[in-house]
C-alpha atoms as a PDB file:
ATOM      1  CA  UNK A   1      29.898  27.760  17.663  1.00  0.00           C
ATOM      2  CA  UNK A   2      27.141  29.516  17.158  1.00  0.00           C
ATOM      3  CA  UNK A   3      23.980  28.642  18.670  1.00  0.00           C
ATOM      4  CA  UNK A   4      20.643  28.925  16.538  1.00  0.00           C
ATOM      5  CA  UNK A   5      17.968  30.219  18.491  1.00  0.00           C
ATOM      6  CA  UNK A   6      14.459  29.375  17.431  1.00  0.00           C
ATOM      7  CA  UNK A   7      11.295  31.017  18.927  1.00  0.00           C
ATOM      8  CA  UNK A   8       8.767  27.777  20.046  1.00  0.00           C
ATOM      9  CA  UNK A   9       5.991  28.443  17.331  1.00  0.00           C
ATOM     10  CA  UNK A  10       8.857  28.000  14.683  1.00  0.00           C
ATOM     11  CA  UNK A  11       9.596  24.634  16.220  1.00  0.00           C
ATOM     12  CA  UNK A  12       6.396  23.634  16.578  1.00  0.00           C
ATOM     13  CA  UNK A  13       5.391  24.477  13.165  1.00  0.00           C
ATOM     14  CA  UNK A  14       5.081  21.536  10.555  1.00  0.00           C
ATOM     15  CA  UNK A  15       8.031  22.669   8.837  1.00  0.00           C
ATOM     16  CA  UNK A  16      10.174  23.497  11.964  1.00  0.00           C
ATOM     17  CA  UNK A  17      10.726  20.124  12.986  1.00  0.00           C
ATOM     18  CA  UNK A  18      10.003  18.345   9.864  1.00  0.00           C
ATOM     19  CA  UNK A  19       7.527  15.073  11.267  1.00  0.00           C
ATOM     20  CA  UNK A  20       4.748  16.361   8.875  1.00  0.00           C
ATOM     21  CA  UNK A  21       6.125  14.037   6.241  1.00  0.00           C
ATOM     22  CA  UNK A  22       5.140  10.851   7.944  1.00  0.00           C
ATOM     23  CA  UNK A  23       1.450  11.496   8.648  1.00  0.00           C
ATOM     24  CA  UNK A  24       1.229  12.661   4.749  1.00  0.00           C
ATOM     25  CA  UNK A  25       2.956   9.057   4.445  1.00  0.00           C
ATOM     26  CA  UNK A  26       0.244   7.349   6.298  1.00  0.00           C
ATOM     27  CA  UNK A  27      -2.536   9.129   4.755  1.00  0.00           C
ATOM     28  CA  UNK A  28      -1.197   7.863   1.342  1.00  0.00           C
ATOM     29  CA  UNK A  29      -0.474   4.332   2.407  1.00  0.00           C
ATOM     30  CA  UNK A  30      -3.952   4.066   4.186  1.00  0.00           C
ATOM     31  CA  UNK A  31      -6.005   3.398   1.074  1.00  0.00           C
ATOM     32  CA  UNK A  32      -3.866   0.759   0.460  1.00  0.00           C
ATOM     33  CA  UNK A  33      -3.939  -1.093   3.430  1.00  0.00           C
ATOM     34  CA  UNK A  34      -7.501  -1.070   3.852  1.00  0.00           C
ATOM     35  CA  UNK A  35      -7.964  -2.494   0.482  1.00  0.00           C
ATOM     36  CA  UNK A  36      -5.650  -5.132   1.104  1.00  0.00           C
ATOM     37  CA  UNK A  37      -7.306  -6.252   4.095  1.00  0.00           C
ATOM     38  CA  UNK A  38     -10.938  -6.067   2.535  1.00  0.00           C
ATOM     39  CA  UNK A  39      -9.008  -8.541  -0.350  1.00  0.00           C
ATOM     40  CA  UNK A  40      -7.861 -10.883   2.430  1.00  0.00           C
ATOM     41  CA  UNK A  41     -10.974 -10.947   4.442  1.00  0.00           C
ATOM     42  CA  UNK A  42     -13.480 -11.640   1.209  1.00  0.00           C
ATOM     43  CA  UNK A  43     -10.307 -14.374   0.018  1.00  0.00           C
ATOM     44  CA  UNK A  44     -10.833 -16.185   3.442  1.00  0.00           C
ATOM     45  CA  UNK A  45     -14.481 -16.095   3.441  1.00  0.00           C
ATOM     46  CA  UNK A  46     -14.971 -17.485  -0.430  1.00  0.00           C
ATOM     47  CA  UNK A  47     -11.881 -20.041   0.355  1.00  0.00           C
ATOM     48  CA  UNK A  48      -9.873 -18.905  -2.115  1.00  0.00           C
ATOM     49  CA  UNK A  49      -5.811 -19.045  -2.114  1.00  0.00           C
ATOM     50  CA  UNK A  50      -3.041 -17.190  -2.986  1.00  0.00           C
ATOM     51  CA  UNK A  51      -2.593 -20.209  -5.653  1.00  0.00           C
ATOM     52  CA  UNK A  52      -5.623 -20.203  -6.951  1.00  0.00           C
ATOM     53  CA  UNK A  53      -5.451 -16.073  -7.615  1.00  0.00           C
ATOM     54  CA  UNK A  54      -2.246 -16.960  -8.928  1.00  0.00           C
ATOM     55  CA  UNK A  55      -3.394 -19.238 -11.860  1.00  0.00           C
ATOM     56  CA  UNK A  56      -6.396 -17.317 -12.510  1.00  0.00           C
ATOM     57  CA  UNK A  57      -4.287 -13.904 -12.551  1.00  0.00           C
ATOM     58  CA  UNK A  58      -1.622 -16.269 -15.132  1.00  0.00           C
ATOM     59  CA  UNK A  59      -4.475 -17.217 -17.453  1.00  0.00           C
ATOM     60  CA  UNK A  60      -5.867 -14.004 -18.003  1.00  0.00           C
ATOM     61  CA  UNK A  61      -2.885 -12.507 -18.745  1.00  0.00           C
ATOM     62  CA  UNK A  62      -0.223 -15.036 -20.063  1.00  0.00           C
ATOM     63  CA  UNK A  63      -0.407 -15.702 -24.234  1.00  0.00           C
ATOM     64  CA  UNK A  64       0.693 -19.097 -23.777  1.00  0.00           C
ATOM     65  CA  UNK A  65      -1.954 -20.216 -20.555  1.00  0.00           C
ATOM     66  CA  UNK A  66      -4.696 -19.116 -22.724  1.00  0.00           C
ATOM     67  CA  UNK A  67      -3.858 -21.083 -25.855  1.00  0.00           C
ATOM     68  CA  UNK A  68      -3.231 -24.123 -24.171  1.00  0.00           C
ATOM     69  CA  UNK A  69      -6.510 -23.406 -22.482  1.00  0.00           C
ATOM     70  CA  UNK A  70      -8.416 -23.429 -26.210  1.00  0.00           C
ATOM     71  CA  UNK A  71      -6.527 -26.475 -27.171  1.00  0.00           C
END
């Protein structure tokens, strides 16, 4: 076998050992996160519920919720 010898600023590098990829992944997912907890937080404080998102999400978008809605 041979052995691959690697000097320790190659290995240290971001593409030596190849763990750059999950701080790029946190970065990307951060946004997200933040903005779901900023949803949550203003949900709890108005009192609203998943359900009641729900329904209003349904009627604004469903054909059939907003014609029985006229009617």
């Amino acid at each position: 076998m041979h052995r691959l010898l690697a000097c320790a600023t190659c290995i240290a590098s971001p593409f030596g050992d190849r763990t750059y990829n999950w701080p790029y992944l946190g970065l990307i997912v951060l946004p997200f996160a933040v903005g779901t907890v900023i949803v949550v937080v203003l949900m709890r404080v108005s009192g609203t519920s998943v359900a009641d998102l729900r329904k209003g999400v349904i009627r604004i978008f469903h054909p059939a919720a907003r014609q029985e809605e006229t009617t």
